[in-house]
N, C-alpha and C. Protein backbone atom coordinates (compact mmCIF):
# COMPACT_ATOMS: atom_id res chain seq x y z
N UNK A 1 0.82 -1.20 0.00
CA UNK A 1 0.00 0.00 0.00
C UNK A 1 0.86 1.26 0.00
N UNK A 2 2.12 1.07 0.90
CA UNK A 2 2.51 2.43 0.75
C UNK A 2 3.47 2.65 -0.55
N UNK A 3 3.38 1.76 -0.98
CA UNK A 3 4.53 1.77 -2.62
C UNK A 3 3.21 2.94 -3.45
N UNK A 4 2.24 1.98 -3.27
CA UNK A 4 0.89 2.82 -4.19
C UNK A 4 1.39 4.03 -3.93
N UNK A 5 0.90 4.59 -2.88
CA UNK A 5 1.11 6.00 -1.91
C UNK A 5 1.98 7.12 -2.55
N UNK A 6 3.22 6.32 -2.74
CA UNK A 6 4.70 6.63 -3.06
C UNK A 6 4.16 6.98 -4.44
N UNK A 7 3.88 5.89 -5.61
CA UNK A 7 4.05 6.21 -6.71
C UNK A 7 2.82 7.09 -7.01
N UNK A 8 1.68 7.62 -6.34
CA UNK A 8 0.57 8.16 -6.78
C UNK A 8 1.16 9.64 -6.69
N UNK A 9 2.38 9.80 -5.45
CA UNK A 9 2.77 11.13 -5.22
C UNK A 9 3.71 11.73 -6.31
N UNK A 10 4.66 10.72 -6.29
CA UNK A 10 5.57 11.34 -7.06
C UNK A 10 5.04 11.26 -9.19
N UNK A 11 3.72 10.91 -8.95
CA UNK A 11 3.17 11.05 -10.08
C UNK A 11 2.36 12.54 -9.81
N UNK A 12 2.22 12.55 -8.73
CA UNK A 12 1.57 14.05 -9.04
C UNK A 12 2.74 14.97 -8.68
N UNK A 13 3.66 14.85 -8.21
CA UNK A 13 4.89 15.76 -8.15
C UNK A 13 5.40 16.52 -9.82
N UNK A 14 5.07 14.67 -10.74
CA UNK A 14 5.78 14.85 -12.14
C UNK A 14 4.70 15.86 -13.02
N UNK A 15 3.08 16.08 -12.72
CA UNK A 15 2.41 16.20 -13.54
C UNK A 15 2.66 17.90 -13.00
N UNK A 16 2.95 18.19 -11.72
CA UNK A 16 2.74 19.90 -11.21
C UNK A 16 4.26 19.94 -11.96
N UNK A 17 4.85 19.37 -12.08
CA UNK A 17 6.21 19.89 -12.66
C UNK A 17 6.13 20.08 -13.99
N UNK A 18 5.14 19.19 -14.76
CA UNK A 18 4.56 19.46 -16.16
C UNK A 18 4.15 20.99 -16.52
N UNK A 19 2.95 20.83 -15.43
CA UNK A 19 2.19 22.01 -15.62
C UNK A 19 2.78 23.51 -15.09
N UNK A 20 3.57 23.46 -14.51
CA UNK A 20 4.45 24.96 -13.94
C UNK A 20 5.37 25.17 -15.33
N UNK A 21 5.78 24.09 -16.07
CA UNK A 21 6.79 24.22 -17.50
C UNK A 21 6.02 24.65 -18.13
N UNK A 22 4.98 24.12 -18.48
CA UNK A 22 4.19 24.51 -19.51
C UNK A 22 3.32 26.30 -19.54
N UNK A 23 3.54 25.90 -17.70
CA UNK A 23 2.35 27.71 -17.72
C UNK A 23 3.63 28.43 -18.37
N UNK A 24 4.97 28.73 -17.66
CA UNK A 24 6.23 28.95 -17.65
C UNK A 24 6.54 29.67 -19.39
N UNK A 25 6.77 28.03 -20.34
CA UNK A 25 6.22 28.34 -21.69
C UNK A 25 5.31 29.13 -21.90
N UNK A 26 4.29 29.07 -22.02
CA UNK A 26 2.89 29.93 -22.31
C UNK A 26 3.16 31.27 -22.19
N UNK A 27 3.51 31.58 -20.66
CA UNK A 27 3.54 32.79 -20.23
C UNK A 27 4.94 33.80 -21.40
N UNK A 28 6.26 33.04 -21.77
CA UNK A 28 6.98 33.21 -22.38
C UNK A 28 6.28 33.60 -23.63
N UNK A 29 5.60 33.02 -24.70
CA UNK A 29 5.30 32.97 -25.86
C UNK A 29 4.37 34.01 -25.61
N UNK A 30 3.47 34.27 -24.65
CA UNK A 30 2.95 35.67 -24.38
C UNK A 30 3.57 36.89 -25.00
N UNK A 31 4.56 36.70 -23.67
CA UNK A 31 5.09 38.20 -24.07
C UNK A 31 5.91 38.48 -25.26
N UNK A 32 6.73 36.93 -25.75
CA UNK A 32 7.14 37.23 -27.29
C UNK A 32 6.20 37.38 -28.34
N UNK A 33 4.67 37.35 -28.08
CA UNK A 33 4.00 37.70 -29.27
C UNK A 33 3.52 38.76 -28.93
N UNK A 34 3.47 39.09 -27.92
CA UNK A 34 2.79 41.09 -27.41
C UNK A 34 4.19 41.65 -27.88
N UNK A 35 5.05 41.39 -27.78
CA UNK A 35 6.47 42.33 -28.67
C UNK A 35 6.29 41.82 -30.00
N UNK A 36 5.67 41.04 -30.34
CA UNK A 36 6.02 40.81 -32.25
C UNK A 36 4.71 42.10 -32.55
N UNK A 37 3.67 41.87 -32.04
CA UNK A 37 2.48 42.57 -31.85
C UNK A 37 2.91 44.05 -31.91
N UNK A 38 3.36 44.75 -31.12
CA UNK A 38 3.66 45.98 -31.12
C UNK A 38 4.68 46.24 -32.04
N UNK A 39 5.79 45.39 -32.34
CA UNK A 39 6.75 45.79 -33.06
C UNK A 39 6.08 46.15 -34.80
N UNK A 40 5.21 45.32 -34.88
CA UNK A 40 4.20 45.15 -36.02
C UNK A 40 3.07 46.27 -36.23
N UNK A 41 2.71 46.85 -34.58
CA UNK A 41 1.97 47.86 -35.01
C UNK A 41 3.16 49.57 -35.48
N UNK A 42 4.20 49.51 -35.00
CA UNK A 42 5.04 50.47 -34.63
C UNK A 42 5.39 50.37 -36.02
N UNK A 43 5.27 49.52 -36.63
CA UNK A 43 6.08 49.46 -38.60
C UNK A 43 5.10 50.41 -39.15
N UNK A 44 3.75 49.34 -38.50
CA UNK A 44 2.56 49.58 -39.94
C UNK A 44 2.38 51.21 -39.54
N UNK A 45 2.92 51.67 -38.38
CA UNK A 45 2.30 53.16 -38.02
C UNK A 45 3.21 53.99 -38.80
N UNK A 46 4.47 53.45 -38.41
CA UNK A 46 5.65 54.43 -39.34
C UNK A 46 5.65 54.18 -40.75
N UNK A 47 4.97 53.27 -41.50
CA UNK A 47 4.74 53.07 -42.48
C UNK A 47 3.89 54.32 -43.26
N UNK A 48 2.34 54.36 -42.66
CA UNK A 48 1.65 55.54 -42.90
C UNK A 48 1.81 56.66 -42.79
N UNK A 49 2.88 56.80 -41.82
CA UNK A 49 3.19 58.12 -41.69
C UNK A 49 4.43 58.62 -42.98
N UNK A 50 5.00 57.44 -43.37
CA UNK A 50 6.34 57.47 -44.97
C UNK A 50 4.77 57.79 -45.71
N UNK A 51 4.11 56.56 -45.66
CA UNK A 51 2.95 57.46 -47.35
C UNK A 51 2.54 58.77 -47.08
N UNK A 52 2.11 58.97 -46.10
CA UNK A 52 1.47 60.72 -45.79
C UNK A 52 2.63 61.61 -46.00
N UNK A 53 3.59 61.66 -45.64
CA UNK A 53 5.16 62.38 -46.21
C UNK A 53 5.38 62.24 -47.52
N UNK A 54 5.17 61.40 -48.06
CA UNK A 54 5.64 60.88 -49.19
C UNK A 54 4.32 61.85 -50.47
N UNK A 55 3.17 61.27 -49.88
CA UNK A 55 2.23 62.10 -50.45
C UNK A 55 1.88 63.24 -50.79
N UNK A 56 2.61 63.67 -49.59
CA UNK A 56 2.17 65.33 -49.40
C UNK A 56 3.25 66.13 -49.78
N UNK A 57 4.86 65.44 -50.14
CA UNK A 57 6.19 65.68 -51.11
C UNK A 57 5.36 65.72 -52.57
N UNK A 58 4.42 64.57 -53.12
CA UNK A 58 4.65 64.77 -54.00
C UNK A 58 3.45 65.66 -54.79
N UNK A 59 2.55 66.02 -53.48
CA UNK A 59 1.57 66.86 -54.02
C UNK A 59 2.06 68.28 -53.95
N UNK A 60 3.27 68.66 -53.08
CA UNK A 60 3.53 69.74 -53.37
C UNK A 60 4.68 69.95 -54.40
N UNK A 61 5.59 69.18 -54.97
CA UNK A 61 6.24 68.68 -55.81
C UNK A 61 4.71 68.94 -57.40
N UNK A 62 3.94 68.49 -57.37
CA UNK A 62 3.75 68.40 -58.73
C UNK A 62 2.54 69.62 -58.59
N UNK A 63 2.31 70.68 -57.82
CA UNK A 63 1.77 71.90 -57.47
C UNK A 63 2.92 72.56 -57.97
N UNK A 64 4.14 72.63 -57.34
CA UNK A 64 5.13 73.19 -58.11
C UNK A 64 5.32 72.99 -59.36
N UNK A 65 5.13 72.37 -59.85
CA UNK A 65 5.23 71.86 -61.28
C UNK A 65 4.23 72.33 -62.51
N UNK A 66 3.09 72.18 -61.93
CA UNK A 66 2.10 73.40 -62.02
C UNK A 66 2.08 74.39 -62.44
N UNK A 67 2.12 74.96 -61.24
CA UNK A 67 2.37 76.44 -61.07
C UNK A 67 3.80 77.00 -62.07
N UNK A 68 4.97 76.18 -61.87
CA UNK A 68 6.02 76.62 -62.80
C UNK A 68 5.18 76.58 -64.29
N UNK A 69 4.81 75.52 -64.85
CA UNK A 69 4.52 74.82 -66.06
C UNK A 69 3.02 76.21 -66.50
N UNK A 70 2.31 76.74 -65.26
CA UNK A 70 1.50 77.36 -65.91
C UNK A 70 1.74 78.47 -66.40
N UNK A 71 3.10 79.28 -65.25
CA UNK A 71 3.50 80.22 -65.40
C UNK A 71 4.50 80.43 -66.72
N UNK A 72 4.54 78.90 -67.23
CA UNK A 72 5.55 79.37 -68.89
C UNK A 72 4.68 79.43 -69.69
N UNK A 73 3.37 78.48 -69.81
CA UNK A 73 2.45 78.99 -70.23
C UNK A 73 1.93 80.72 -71.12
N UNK A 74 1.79 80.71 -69.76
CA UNK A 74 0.80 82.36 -69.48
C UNK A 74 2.49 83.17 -69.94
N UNK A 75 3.31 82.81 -70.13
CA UNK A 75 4.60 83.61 -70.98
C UNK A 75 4.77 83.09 -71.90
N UNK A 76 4.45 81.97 -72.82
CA UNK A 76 4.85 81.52 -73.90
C UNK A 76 3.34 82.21 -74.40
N UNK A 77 2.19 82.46 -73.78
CA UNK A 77 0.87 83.22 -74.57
C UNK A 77 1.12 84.24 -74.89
N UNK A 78 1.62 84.74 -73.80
CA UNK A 78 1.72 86.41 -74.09
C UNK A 78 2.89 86.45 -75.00
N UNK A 79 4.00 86.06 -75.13
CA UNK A 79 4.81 86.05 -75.96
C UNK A 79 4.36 86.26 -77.51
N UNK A 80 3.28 84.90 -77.65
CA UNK A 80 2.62 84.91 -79.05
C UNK A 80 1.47 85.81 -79.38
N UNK A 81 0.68 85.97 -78.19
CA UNK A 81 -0.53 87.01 -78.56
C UNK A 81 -0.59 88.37 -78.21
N UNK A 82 0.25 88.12 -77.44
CA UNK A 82 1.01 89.90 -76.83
C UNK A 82 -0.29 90.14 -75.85
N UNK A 83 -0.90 91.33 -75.92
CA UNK A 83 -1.57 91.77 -74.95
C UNK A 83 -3.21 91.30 -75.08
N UNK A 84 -3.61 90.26 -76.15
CA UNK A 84 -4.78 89.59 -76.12
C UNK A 84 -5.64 88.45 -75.14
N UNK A 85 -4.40 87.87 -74.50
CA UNK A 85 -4.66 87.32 -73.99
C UNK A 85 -5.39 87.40 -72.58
């Protein structure tokens, strides 16, 4: 009987030693996926913020372009029509 005893304990000794590894694990893979998680939101944020820069370079970039391109325009008119225009 007390062999039983013996082996029923140190079977539950082996299974809490299971389960403390395993929370142990778990708890680990937690926090390495709350850092993949944030590292992932911190891209996709600096990401939008490159297109909104990027966007707003090239809307004032081709405003300039514009504005130059209209202003040869409105001198290549007057050039040809003189004061008709």
């Amino acid at each position: 009987m007390t062999t039983l005893a013996v082996l029923v304990v140190v079977l539950c000794l082996y299974m809490v030693r299971r389960l403390w590894t395993s929370s142990l694990n778990l708890s680990q893979s937690m926090l390495e996926l709350g850092a993949s998680e944030a590292q992932a939101l911190h891209l996709a944020f600096h990401n939008v913020l490159t297109f909104c820069r990027t966007a707003r370079w090239w809307k004032s970039v081709s405003i300039r372009r514009w504005r130059s391109a209209s202003s040869t325009r409105s001198a290549s008119l007057l050039a040809l029509f003189g004061d008709e225009v």
